[in-house]
N, C-alpha and C. Protein backbone atom coordinates (compact mmCIF):
# COMPACT_ATOMS: atom_id res chain seq x y z
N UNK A 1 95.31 14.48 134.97
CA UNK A 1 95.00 15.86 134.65
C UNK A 1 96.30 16.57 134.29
N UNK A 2 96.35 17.04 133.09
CA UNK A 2 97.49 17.84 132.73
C UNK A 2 97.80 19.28 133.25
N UNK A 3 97.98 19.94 134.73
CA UNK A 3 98.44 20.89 135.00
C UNK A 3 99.02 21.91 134.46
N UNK A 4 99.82 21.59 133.03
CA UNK A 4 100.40 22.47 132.11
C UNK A 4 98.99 23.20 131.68
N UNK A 5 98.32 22.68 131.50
CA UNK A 5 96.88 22.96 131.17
C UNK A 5 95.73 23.67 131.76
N UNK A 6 95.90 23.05 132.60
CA UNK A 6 95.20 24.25 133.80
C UNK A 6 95.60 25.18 134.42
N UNK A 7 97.01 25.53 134.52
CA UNK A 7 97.88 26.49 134.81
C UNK A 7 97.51 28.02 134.44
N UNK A 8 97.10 28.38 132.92
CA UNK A 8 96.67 29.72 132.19
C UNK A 8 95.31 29.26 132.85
N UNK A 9 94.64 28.86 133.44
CA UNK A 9 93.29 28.88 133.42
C UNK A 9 92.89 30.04 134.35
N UNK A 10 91.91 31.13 134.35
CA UNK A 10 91.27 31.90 135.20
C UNK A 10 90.88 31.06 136.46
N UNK A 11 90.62 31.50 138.20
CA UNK A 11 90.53 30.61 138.92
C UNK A 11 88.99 30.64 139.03
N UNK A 12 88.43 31.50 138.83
CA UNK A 12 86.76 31.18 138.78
C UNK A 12 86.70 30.00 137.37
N UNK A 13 87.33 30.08 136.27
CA UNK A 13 86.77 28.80 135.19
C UNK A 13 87.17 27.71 136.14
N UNK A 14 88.50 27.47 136.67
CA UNK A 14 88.96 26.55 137.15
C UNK A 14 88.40 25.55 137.87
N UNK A 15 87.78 26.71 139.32
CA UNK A 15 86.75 26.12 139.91
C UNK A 15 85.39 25.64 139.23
N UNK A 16 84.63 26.19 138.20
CA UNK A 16 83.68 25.64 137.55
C UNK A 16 84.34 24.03 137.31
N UNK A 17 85.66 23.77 136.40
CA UNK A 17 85.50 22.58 135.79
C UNK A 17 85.75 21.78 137.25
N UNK A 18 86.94 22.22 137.88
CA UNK A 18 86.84 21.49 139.51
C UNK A 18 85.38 20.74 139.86
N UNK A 19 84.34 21.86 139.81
CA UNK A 19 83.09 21.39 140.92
C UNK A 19 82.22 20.52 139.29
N UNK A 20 82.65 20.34 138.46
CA UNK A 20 81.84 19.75 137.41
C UNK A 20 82.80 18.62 137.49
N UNK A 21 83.95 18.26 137.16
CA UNK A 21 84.72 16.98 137.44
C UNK A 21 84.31 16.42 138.80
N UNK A 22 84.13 16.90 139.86
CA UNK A 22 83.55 16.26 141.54
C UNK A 22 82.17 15.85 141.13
N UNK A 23 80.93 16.48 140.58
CA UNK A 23 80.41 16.63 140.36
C UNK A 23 79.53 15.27 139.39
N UNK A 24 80.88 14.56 138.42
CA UNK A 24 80.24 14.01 137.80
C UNK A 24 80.90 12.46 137.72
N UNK A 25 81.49 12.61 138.94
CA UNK A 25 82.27 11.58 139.41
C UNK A 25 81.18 10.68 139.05
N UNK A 26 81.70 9.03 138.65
CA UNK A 26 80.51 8.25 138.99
C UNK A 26 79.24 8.24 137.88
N UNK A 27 79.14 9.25 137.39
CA UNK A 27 77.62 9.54 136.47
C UNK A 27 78.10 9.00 135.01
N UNK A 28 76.97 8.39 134.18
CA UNK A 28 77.37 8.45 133.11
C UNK A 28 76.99 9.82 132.06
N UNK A 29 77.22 9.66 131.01
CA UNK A 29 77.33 10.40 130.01
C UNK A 29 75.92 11.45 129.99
N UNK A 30 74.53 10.52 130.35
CA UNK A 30 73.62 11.18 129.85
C UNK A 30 72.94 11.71 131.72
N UNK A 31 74.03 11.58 132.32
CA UNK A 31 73.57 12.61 133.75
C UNK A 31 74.75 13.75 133.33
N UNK A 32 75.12 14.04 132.48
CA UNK A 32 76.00 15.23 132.23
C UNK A 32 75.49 16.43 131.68
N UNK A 33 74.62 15.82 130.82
CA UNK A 33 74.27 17.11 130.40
C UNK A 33 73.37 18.35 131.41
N UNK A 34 72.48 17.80 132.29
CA UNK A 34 72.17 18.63 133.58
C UNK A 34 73.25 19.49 134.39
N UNK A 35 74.82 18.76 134.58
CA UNK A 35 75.50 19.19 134.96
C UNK A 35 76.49 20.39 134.52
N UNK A 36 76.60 20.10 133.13
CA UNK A 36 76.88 21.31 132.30
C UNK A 36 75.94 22.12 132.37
N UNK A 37 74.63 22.12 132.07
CA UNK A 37 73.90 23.31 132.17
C UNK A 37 73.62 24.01 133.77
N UNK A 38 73.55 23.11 134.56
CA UNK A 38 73.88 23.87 135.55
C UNK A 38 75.69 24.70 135.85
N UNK A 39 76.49 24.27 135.27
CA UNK A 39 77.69 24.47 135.02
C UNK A 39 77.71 26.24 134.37
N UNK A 40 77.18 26.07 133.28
CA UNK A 40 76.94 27.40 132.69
C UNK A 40 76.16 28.34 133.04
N UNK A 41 75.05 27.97 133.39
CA UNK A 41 74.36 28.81 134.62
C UNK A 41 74.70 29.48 135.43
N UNK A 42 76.18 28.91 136.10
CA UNK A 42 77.07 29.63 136.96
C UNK A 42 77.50 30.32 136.80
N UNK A 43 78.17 29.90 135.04
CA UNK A 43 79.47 30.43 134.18
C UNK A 43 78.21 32.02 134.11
N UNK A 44 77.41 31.78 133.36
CA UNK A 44 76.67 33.35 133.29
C UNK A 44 76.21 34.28 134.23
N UNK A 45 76.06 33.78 135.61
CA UNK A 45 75.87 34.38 136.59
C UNK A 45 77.19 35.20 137.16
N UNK A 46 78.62 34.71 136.65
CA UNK A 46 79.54 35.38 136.96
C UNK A 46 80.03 35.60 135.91
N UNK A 47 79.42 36.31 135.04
CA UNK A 47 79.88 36.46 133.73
C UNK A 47 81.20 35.93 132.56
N UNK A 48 81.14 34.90 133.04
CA UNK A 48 82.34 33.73 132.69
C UNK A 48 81.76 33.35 131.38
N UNK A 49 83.03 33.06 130.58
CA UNK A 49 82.57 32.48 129.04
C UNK A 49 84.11 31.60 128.67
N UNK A 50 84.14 30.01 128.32
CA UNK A 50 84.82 29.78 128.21
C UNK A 50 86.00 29.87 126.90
N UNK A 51 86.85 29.25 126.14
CA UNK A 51 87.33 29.67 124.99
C UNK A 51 86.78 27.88 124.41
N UNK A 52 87.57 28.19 123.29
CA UNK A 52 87.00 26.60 122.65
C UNK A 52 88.12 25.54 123.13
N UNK A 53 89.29 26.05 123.23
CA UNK A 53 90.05 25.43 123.93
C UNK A 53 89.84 25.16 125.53
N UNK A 54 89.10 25.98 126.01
CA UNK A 54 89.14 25.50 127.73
C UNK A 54 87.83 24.35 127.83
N UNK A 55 86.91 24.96 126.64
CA UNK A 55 85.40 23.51 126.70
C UNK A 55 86.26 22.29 126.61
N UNK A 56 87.13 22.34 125.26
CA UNK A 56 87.43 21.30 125.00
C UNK A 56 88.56 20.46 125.94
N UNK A 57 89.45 20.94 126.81
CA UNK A 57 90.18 20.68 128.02
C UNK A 57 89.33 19.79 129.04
N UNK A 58 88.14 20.66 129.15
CA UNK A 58 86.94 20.58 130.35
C UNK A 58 86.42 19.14 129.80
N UNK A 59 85.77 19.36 128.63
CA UNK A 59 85.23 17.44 128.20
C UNK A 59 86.36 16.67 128.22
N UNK A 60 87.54 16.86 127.96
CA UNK A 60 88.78 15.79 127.79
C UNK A 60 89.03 15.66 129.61
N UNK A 61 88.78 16.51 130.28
CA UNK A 61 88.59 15.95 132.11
C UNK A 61 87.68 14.95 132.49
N UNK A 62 86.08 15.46 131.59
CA UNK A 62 85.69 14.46 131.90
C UNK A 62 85.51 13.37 131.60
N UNK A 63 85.93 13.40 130.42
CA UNK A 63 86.14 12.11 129.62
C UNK A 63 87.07 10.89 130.46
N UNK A 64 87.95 11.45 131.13
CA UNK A 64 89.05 10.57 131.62
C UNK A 64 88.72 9.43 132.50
N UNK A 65 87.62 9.26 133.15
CA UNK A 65 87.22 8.15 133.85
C UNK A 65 85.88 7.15 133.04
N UNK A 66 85.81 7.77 132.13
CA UNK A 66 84.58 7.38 131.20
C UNK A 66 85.02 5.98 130.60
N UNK A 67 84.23 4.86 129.90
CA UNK A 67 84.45 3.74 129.82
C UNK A 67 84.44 4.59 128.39
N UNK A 68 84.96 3.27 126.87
CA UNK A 68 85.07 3.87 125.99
C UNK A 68 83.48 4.50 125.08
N UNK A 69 82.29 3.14 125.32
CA UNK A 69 80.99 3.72 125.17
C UNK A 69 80.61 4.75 125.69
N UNK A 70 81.27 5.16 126.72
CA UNK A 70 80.60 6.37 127.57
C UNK A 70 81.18 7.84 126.63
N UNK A 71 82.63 7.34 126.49
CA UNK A 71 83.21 8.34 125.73
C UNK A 71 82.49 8.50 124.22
N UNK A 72 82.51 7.66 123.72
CA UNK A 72 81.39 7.84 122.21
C UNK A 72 80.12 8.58 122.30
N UNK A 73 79.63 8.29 123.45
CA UNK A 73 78.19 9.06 123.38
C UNK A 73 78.46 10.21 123.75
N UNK A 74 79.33 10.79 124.58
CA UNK A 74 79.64 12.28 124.99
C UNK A 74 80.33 12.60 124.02
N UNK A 75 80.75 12.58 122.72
CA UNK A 75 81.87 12.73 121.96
C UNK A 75 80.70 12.92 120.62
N UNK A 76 79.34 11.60 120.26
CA UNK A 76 78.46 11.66 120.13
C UNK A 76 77.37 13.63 119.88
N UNK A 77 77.20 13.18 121.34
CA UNK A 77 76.57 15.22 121.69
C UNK A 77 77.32 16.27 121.54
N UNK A 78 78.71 15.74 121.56
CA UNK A 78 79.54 17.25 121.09
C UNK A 78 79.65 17.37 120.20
N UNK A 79 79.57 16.42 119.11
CA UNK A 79 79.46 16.55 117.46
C UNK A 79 78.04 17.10 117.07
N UNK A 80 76.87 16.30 117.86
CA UNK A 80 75.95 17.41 117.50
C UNK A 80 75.58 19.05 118.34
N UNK A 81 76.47 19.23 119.44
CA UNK A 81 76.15 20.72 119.54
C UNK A 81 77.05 21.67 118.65
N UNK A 82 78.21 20.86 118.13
CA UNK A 82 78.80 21.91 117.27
C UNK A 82 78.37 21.96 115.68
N UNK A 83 77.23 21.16 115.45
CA UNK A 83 76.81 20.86 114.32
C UNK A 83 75.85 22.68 114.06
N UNK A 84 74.77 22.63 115.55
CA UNK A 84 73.93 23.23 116.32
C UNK A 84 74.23 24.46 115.94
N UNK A 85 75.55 24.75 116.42
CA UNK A 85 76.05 26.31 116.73
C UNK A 85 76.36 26.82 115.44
N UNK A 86 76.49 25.74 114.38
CA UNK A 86 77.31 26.67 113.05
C UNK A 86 75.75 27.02 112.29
């Protein structure tokens, strides 16, 4: 985990990616997406919104224990939610 990185981070985002990295220890790719949405759920309940740089920090966390298939398919869904949003 790059600390330089998490350093500017707000400590409520922080803790979100914290309890989503614990969170998804162990799981593959397609038990994630429950976890993000419960993730954001949070994020809106405390009126939290991330930047595109902190999402993209947050998937490169969880990416880090991911096998490389695991990483393709999460890498996979992020190509199509940003397909989504434009």
């Amino acid at each position: 985990m790059n600390r330089d990185q998490l350093r500017n981070i707000a400590p409520a985002k922080l803790r979100i990616i914290l309890d989503l990295m614990e969170n998804s220890k162990g799981k593959g790719p397609e038990s994630l997406m429950p976890l993000l949405i419960q993730a954001n759920q949070k994020m809106q309940q405390q009126g939290i919104q991330f930047t595109p740089e902190e999402s993209r920090l947050m998937l490169d966390l969880l990416k880090q224990d991911m096998t490389p298939a695991e990483v393709k398919k999460v890498e996979m869904m992020q190509s199509l939610l940003a397909n989504w949003q434009q």
